[in-house]
C-alpha atoms as a PDB file:
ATOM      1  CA  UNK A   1     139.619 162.526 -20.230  1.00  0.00           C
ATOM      2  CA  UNK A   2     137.315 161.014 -17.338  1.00  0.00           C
ATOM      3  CA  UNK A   3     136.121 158.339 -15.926  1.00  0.00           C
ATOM      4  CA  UNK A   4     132.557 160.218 -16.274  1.00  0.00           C
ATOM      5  CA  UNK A   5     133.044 161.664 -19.761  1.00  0.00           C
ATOM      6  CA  UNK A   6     134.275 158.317 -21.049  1.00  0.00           C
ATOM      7  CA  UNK A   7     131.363 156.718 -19.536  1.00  0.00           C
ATOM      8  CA  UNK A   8     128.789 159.575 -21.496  1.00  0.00           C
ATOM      9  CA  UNK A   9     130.956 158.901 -25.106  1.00  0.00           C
ATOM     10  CA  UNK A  10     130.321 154.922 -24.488  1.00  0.00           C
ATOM     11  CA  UNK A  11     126.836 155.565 -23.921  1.00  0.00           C
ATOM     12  CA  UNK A  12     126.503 157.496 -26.822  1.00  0.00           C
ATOM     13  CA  UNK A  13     128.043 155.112 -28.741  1.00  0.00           C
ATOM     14  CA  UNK A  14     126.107 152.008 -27.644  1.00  0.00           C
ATOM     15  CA  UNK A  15     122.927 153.839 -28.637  1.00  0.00           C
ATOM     16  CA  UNK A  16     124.101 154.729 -32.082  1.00  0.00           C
ATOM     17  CA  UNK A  17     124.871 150.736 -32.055  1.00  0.00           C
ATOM     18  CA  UNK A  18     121.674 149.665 -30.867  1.00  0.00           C
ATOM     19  CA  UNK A  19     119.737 151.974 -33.310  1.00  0.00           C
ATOM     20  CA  UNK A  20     121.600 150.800 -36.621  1.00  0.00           C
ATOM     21  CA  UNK A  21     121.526 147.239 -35.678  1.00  0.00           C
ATOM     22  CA  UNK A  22     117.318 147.803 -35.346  1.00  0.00           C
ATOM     23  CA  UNK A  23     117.215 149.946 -38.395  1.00  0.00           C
ATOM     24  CA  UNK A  24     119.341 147.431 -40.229  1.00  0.00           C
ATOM     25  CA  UNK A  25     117.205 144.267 -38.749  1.00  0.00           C
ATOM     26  CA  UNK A  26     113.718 146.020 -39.682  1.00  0.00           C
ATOM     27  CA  UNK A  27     114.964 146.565 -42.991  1.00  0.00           C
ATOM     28  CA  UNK A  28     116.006 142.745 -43.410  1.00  0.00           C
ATOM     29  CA  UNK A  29     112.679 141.337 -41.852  1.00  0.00           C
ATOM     30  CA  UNK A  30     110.431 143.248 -43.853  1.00  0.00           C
ATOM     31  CA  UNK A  31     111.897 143.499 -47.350  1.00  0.00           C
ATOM     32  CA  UNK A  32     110.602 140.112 -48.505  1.00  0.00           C
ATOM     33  CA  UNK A  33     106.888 140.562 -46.776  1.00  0.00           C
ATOM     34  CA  UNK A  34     104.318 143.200 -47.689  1.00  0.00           C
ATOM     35  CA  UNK A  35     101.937 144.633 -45.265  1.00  0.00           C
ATOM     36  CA  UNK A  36      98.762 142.877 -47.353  1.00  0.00           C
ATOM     37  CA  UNK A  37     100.717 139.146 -47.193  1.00  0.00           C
ATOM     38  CA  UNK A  38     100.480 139.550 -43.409  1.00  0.00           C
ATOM     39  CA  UNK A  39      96.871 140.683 -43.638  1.00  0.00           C
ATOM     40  CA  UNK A  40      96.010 137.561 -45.541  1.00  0.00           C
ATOM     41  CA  UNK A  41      97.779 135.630 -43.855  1.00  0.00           C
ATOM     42  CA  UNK A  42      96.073 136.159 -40.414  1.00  0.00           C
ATOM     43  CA  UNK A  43      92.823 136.277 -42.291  1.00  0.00           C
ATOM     44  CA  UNK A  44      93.053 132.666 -43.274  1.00  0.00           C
ATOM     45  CA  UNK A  45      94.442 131.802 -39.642  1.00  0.00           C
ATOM     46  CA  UNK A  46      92.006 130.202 -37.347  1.00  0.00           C
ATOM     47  CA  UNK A  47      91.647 132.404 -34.225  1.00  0.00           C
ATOM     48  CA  UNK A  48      92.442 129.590 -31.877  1.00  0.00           C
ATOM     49  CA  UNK A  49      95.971 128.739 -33.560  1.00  0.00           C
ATOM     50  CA  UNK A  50      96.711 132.473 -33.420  1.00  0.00           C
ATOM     51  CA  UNK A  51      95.542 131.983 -29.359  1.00  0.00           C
ATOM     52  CA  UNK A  52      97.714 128.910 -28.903  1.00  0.00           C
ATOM     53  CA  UNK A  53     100.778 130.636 -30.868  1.00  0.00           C
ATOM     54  CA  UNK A  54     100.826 133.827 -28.893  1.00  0.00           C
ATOM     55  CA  UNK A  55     100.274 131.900 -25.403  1.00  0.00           C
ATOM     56  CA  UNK A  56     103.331 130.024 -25.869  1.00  0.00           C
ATOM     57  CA  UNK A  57     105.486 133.133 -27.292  1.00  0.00           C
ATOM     58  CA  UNK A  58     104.591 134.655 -23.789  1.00  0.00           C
ATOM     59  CA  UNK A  59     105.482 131.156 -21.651  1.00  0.00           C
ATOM     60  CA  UNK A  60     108.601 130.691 -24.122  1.00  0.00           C
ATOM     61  CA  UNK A  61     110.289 134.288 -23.489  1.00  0.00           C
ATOM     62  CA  UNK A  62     109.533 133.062 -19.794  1.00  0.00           C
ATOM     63  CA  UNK A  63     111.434 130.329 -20.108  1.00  0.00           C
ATOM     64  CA  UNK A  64     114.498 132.579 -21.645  1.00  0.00           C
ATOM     65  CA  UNK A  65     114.402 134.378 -18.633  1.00  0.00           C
ATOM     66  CA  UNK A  66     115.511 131.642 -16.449  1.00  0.00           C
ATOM     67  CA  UNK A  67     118.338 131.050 -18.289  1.00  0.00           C
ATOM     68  CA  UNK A  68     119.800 134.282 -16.712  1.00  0.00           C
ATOM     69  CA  UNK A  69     118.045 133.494 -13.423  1.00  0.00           C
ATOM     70  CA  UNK A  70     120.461 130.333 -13.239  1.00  0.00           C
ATOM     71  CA  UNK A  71     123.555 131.678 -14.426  1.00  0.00           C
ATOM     72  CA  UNK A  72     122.780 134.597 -11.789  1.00  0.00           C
ATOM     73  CA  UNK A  73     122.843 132.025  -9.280  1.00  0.00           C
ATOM     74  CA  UNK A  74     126.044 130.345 -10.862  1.00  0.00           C
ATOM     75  CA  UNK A  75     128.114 133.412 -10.659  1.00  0.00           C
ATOM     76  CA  UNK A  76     126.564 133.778  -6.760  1.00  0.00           C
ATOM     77  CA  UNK A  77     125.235 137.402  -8.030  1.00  0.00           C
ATOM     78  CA  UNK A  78     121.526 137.254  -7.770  1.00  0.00           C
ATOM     79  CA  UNK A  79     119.747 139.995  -9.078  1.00  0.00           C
ATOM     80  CA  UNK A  80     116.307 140.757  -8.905  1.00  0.00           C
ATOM     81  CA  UNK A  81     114.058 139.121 -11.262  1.00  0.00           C
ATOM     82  CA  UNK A  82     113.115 142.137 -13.077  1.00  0.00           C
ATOM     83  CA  UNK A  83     116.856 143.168 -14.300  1.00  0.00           C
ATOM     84  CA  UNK A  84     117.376 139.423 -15.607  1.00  0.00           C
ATOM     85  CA  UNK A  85     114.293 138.867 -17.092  1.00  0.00           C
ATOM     86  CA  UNK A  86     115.452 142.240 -19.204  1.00  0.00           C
ATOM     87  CA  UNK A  87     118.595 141.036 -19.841  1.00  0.00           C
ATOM     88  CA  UNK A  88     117.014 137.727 -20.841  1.00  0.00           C
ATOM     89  CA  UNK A  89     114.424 139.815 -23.101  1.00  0.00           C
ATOM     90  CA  UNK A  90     116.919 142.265 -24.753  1.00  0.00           C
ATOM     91  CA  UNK A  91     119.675 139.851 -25.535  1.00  0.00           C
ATOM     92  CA  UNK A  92     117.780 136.587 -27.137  1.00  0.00           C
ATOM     93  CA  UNK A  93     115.451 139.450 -29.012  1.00  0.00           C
ATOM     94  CA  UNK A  94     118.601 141.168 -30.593  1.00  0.00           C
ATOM     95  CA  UNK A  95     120.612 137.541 -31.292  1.00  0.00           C
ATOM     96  CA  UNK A  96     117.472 136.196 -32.909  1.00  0.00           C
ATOM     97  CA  UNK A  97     116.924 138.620 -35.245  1.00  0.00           C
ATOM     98  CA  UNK A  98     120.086 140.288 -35.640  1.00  0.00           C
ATOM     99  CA  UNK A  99     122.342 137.489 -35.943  1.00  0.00           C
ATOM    100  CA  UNK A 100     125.439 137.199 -34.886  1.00  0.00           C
ATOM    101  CA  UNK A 101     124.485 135.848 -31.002  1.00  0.00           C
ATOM    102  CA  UNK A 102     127.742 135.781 -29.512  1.00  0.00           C
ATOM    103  CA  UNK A 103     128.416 139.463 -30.828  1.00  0.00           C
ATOM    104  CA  UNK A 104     125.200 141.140 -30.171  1.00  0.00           C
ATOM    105  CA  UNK A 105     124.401 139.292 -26.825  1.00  0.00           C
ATOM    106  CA  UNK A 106     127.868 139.548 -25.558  1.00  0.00           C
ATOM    107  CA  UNK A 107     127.844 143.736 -26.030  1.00  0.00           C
ATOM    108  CA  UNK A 108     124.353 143.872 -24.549  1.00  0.00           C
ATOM    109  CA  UNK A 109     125.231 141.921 -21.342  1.00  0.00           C
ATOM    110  CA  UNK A 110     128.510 143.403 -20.892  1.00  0.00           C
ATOM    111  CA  UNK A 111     126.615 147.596 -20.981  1.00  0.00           C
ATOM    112  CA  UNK A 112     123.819 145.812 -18.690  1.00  0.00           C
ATOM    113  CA  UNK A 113     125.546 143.865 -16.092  1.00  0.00           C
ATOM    114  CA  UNK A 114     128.325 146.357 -15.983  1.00  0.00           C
ATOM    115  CA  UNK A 115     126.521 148.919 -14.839  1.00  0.00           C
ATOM    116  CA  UNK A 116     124.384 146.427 -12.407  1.00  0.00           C
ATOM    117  CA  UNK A 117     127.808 146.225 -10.335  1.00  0.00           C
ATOM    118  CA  UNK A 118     129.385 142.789 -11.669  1.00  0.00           C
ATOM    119  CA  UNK A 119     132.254 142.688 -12.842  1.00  0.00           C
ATOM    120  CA  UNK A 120     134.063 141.592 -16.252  1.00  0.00           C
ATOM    121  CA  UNK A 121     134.951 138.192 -15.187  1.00  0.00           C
ATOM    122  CA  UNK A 122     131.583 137.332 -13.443  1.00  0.00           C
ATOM    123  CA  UNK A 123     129.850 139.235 -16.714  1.00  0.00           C
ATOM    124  CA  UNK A 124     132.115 136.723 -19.317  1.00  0.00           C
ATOM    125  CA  UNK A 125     131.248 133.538 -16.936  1.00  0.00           C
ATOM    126  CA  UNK A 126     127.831 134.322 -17.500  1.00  0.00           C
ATOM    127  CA  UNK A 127     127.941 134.790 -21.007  1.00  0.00           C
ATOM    128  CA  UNK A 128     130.184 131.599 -20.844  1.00  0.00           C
ATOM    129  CA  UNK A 129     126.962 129.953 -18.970  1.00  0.00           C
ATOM    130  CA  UNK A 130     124.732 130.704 -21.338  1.00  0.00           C
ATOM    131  CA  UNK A 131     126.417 129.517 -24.732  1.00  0.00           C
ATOM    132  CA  UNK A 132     126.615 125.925 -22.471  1.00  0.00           C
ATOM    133  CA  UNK A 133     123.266 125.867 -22.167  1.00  0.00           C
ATOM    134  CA  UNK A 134     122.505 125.535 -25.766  1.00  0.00           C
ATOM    135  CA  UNK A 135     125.524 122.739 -26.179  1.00  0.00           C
ATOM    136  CA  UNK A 136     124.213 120.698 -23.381  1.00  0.00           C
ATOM    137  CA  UNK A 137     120.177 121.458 -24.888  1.00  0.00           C
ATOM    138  CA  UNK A 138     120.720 120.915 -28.378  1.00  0.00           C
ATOM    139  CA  UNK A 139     123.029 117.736 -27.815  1.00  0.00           C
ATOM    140  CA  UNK A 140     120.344 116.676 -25.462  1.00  0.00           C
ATOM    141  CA  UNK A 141     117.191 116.725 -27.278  1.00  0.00           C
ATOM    142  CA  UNK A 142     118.566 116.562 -30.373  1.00  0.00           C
ATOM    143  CA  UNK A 143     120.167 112.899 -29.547  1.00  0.00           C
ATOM    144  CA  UNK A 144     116.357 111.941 -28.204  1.00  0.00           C
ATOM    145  CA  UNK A 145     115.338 113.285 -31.295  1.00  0.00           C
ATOM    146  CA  UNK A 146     117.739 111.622 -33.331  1.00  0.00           C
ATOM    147  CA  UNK A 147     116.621 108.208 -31.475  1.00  0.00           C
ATOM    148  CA  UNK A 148     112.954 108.720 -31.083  1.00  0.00           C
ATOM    149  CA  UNK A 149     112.352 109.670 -34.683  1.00  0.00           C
ATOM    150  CA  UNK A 150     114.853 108.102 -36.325  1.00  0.00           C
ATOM    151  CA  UNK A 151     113.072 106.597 -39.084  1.00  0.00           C
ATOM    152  CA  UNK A 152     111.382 109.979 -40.281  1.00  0.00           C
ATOM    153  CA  UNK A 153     115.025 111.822 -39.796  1.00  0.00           C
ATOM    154  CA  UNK A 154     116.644 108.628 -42.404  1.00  0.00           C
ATOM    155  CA  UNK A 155     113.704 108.771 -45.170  1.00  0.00           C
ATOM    156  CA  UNK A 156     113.588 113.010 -44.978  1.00  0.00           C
ATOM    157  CA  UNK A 157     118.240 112.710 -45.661  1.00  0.00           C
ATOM    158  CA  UNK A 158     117.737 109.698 -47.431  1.00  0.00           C
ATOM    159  CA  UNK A 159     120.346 108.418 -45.131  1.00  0.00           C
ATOM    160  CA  UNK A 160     121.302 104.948 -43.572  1.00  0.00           C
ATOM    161  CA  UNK A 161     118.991 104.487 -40.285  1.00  0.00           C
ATOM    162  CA  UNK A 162     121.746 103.539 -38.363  1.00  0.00           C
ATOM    163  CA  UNK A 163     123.568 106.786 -39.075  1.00  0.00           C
ATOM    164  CA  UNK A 164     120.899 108.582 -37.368  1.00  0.00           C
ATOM    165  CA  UNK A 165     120.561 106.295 -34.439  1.00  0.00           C
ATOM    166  CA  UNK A 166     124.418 106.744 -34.090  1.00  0.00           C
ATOM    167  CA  UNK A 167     124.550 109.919 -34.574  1.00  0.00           C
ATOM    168  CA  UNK A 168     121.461 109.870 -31.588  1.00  0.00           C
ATOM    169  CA  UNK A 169     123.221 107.967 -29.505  1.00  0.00           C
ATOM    170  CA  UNK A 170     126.795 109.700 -30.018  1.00  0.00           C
ATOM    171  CA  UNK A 171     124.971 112.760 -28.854  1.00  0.00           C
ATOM    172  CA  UNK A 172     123.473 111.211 -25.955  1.00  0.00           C
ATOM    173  CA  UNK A 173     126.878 109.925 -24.831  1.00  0.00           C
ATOM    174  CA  UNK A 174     128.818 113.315 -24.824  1.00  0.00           C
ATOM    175  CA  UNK A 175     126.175 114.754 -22.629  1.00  0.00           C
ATOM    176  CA  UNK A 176     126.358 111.129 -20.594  1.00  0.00           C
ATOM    177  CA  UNK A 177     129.999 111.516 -20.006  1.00  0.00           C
ATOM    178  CA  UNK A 178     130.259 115.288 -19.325  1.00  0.00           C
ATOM    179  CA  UNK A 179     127.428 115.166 -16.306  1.00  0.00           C
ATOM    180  CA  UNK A 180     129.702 112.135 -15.029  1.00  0.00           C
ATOM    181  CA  UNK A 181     132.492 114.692 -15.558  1.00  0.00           C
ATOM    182  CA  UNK A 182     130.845 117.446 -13.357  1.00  0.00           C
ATOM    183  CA  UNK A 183     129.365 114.738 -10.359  1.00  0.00           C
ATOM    184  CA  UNK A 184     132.943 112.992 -10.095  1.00  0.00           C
ATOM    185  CA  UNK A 185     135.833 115.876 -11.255  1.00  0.00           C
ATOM    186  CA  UNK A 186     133.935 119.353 -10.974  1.00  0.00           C
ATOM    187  CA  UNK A 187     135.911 120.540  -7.992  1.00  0.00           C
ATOM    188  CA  UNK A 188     139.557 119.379  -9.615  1.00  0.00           C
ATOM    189  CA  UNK A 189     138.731 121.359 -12.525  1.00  0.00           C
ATOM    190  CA  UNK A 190     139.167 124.958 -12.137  1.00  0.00           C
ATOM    191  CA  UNK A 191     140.309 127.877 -13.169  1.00  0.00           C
ATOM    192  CA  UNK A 192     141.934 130.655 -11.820  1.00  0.00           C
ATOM    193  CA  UNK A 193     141.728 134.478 -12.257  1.00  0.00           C
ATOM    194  CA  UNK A 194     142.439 137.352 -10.714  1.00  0.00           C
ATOM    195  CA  UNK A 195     142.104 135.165  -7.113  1.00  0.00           C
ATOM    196  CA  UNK A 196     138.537 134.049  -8.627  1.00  0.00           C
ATOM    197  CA  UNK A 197     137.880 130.360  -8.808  1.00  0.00           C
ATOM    198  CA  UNK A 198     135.839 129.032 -12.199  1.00  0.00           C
ATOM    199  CA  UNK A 199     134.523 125.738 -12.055  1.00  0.00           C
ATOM    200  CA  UNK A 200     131.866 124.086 -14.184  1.00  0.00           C
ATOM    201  CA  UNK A 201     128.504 124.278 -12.966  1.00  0.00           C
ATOM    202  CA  UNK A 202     127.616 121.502 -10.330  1.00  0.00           C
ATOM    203  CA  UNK A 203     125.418 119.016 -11.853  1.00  0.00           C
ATOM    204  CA  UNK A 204     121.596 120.695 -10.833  1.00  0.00           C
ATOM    205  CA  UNK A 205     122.799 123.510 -12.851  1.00  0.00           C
ATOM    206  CA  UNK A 206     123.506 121.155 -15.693  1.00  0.00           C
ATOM    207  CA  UNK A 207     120.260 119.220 -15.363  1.00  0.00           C
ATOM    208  CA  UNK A 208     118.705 122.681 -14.944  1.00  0.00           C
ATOM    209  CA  UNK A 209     120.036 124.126 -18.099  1.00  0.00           C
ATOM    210  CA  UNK A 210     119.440 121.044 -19.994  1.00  0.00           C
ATOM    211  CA  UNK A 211     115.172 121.255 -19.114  1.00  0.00           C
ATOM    212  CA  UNK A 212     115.019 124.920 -19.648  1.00  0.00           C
ATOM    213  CA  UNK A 213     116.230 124.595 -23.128  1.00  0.00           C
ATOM    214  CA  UNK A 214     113.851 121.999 -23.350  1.00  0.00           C
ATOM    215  CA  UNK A 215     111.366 124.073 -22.709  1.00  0.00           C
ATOM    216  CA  UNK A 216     112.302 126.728 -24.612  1.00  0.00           C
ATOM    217  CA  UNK A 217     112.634 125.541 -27.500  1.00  0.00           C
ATOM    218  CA  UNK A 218     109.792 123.293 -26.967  1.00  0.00           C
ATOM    219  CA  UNK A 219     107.813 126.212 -26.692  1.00  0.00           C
ATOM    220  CA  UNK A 220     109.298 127.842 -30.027  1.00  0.00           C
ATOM    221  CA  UNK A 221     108.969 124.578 -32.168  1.00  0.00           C
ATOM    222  CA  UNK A 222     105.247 124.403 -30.889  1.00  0.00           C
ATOM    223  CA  UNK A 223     104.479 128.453 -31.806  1.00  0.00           C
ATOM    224  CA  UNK A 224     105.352 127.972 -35.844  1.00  0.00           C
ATOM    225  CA  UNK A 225     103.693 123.923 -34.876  1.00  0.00           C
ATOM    226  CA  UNK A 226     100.500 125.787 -33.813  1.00  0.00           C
ATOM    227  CA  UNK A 227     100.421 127.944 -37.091  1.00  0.00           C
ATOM    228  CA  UNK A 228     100.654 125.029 -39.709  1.00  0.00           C
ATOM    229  CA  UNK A 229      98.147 123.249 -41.061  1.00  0.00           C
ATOM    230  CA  UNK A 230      99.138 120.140 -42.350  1.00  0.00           C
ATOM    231  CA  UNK A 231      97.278 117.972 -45.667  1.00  0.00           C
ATOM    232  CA  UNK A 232      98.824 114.619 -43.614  1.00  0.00           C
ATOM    233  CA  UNK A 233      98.998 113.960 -39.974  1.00  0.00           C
ATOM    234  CA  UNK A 234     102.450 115.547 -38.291  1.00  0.00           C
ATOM    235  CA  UNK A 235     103.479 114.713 -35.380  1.00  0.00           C
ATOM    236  CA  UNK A 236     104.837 117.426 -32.746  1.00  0.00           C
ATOM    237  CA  UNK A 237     107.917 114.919 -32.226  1.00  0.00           C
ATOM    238  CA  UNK A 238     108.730 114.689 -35.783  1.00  0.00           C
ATOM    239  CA  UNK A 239     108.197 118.608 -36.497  1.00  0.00           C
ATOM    240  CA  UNK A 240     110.621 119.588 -33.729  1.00  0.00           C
ATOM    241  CA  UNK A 241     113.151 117.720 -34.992  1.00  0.00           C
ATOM    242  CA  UNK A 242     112.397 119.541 -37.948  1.00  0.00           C
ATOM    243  CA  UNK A 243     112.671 122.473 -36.778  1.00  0.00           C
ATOM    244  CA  UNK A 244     116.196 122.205 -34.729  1.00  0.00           C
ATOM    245  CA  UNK A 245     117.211 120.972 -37.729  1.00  0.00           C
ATOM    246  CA  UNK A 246     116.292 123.952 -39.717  1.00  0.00           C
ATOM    247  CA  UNK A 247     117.332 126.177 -36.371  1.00  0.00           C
ATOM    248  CA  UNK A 248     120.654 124.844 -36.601  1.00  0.00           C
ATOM    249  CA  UNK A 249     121.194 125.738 -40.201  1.00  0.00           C
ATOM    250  CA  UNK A 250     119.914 128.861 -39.352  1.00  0.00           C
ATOM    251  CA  UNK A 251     122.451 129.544 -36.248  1.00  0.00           C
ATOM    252  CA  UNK A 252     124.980 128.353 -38.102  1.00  0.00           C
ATOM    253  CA  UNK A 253     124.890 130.468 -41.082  1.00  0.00           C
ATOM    254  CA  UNK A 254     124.293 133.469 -38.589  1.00  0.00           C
ATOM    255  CA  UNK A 255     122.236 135.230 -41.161  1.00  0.00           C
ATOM    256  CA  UNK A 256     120.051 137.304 -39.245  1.00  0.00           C
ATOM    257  CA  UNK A 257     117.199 135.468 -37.521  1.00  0.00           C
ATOM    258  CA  UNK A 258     118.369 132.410 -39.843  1.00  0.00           C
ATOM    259  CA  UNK A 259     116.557 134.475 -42.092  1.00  0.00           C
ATOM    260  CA  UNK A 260     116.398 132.458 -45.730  1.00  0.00           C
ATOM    261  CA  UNK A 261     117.969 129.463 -44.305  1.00  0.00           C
ATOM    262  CA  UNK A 262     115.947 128.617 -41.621  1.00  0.00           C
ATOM    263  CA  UNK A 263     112.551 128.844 -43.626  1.00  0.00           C
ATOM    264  CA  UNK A 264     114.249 127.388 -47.021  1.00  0.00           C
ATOM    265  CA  UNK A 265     115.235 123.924 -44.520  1.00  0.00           C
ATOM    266  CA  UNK A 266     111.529 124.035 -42.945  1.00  0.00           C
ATOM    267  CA  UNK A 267     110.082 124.214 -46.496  1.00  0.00           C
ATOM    268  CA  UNK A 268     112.215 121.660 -48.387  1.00  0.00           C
ATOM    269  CA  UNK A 269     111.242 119.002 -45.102  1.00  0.00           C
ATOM    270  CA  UNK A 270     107.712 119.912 -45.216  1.00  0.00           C
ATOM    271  CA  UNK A 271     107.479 119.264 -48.856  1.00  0.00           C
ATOM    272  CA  UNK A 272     104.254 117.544 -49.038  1.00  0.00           C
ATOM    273  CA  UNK A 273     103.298 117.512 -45.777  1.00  0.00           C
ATOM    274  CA  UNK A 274     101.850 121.746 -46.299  1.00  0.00           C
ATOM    275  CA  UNK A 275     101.078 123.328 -48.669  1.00  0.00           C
ATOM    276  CA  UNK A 276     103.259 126.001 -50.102  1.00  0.00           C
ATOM    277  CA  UNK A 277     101.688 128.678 -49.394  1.00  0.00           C
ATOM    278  CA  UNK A 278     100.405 127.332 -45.952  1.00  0.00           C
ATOM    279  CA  UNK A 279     104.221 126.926 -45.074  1.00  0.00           C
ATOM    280  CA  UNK A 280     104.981 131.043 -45.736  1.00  0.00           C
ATOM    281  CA  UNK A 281     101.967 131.980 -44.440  1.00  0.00           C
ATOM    282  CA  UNK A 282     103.078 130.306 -41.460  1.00  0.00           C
ATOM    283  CA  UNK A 283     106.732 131.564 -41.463  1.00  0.00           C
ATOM    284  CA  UNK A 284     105.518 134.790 -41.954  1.00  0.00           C
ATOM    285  CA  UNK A 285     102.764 134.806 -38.501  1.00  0.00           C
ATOM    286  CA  UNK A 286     105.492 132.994 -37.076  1.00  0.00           C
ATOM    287  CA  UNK A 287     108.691 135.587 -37.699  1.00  0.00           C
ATOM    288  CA  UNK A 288     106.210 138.430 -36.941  1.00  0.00           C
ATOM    289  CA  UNK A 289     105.321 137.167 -33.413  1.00  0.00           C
ATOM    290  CA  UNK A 290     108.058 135.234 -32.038  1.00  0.00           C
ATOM    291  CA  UNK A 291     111.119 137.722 -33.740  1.00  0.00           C
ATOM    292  CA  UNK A 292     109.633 140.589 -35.221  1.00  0.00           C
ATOM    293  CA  UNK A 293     107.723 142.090 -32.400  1.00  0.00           C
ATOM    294  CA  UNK A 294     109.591 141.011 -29.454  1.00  0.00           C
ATOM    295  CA  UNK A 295     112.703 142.370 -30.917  1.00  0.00           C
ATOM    296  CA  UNK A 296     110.679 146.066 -31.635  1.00  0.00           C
ATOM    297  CA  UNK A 297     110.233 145.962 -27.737  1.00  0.00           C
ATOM    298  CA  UNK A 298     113.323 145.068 -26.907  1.00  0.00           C
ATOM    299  CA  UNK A 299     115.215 147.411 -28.929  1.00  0.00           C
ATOM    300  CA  UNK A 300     112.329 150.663 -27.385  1.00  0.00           C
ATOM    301  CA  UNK A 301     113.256 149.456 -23.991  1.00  0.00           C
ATOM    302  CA  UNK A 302     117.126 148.887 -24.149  1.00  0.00           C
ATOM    303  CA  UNK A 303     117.074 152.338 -26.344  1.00  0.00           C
ATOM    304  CA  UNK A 304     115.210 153.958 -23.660  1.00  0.00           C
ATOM    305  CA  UNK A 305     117.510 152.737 -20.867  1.00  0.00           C
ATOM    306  CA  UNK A 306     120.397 154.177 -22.143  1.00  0.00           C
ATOM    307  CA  UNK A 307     119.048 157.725 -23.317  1.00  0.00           C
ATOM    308  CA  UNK A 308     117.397 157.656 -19.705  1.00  0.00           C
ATOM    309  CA  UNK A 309     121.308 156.686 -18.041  1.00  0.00           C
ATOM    310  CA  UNK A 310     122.983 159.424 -20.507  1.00  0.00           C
ATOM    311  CA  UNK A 311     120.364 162.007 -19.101  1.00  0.00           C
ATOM    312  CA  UNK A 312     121.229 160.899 -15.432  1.00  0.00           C
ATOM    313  CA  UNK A 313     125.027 160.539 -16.173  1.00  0.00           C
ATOM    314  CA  UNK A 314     124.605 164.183 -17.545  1.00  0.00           C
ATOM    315  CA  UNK A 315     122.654 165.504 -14.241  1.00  0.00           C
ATOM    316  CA  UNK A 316     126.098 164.631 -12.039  1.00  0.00           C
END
């Protein structure tokens, strides 16, 4: 068998993938939400919340994007814009509400930047780049978090306030000691493959990665932020921690889209703070226009790629 006729079965294949994994995800999203609770929902909604919300879904998907942009520029393959920003789109779409990120992002980026002309080591590196990213964010902001609010972090765990300040702090120095690591030791530690030379990124990159997953989740904290309305002042500091807390949980029990786990976390820390049904309402605006929707696109436009390459490969 071919080179070419290979290439048309693995196409074929990677559709039929991409199609159950969106069946299967719509499915999951919508079994626990009726078409009326999203109706009332948005009816209750003031229009400038819904404004804020879908501003910052747009500048937070932006942000995604230059994850890719950087580890582009980190594997010295720099693509147009367009083709990262897709990547960007299709892969954080499918790993937020399929679950499973390393799985589902991994086989998307491998068919995309395959075919773009880089190669399997370059392709890995970059997948390689982008799980650092969230290590170096989370342990970042989570650790000024931990610090900043950790007072409202103790009384929500009922834990000793120096445990959270520690735990802060312990955080804080990991990330301390590995941007020491990359300024003083980068260039001594490498690895070598295939007469490639891996090294960690230099320590702009690190800084880099560290701001734009500030910013993105900044950005996703403040959508769902946006859509609740509290009975008792909340502050946006004290709700993001909230919410990578409840993120975590949900990344961590890679259900799909932390789907049960994330919202059970944000409701059990909100207790008191929203209503009840002001928390689901929320969830619900929140999962439709920040996973839901995003993910529909994604999967239409990474579905119509590949019937549009099958059609081409078939024209040769």
């Amino acid at each position: 068998m071919n080179k070419k006729r290979l290439s048309q079965i693995g196409t074929f294949l990677f559709s039929l993938l991409i199609l159950g994994l969106a069946l299967d995800a719509i499915a999951t999203e919508l079994q626990d939400y009726s078409y009326q609770d999203l109706l009332h929902s948005l009816e209750v909604l003031p229009n400038y919340r819904l404004i804020i919300a879908s501003i910052l879904v747009i500048l937070g998907y932006g942000f995604i994007t230059l994850y890719e942009v950087l580890g582009l520029h980190y594997v010295k393959q720099p693509l147009a814009y367009a083709k990262a920003a897709f990547a960007a789109f299709t892969c954080y779409s499918f790993s937020n509400t399929v679950g499973f990120p390393f799985f589902t992002s991994s086989a998307i980026r491998y068919r995309l930047y395959l075919s773009w002309g880089l190669d399997f080591i370059e392709t890995t590196q970059l997948i390689a780049f982008s799980n650092l990213s969230f290590s170096l964010g989370i342990l970042t902001l989570g650790g000024f978090l931990f610090l900043y609010e950790s007072p409202a972090v103790a009384r929500l765990f009922d834990l000793p306030l120096a445990s959270i300040q520690l735990l802060g702090g312990l955080s804080l120095g990991l990330i301390s000691a590995y941007l020491l690591l990359v300024t003083i030791r980068r260039h001594s530690l490498k690895l070598k493959i295939k007469q490639k030379v891996i090294r960690l990124p230099p320590l702009r990159f690190s800084v880099a990665q560290i701001i734009i997953f500030a910013l993105d989740w900044g950005a996703a904290a403040g959508i769902l932020y946006s859509l609740i309305m509290p009975i008792e002042p909340l502050s946006y500091s004290k709700f993001m921690t909230i919410y990578i807390l409840a993120k975590l949980g949900g990344v961590v029990s890679n259900v799909p889209g932390g789907l049960g786990v994330f919202d059970t976390i944000i409701i059990l820390l909100l207790a008191g703070k929203v209503t009840a049904d002001g928390i689901l309402s929320s969830l619900l605006i929140f999962r439709s226009i920040y996973y839901f929707l995003p993910f529909l696109l994604a999967a239409l436009l990474l579905g119509l790629r590949e019937v549009r390459r099958r059609f081409y490969l078939k024209l040769e």
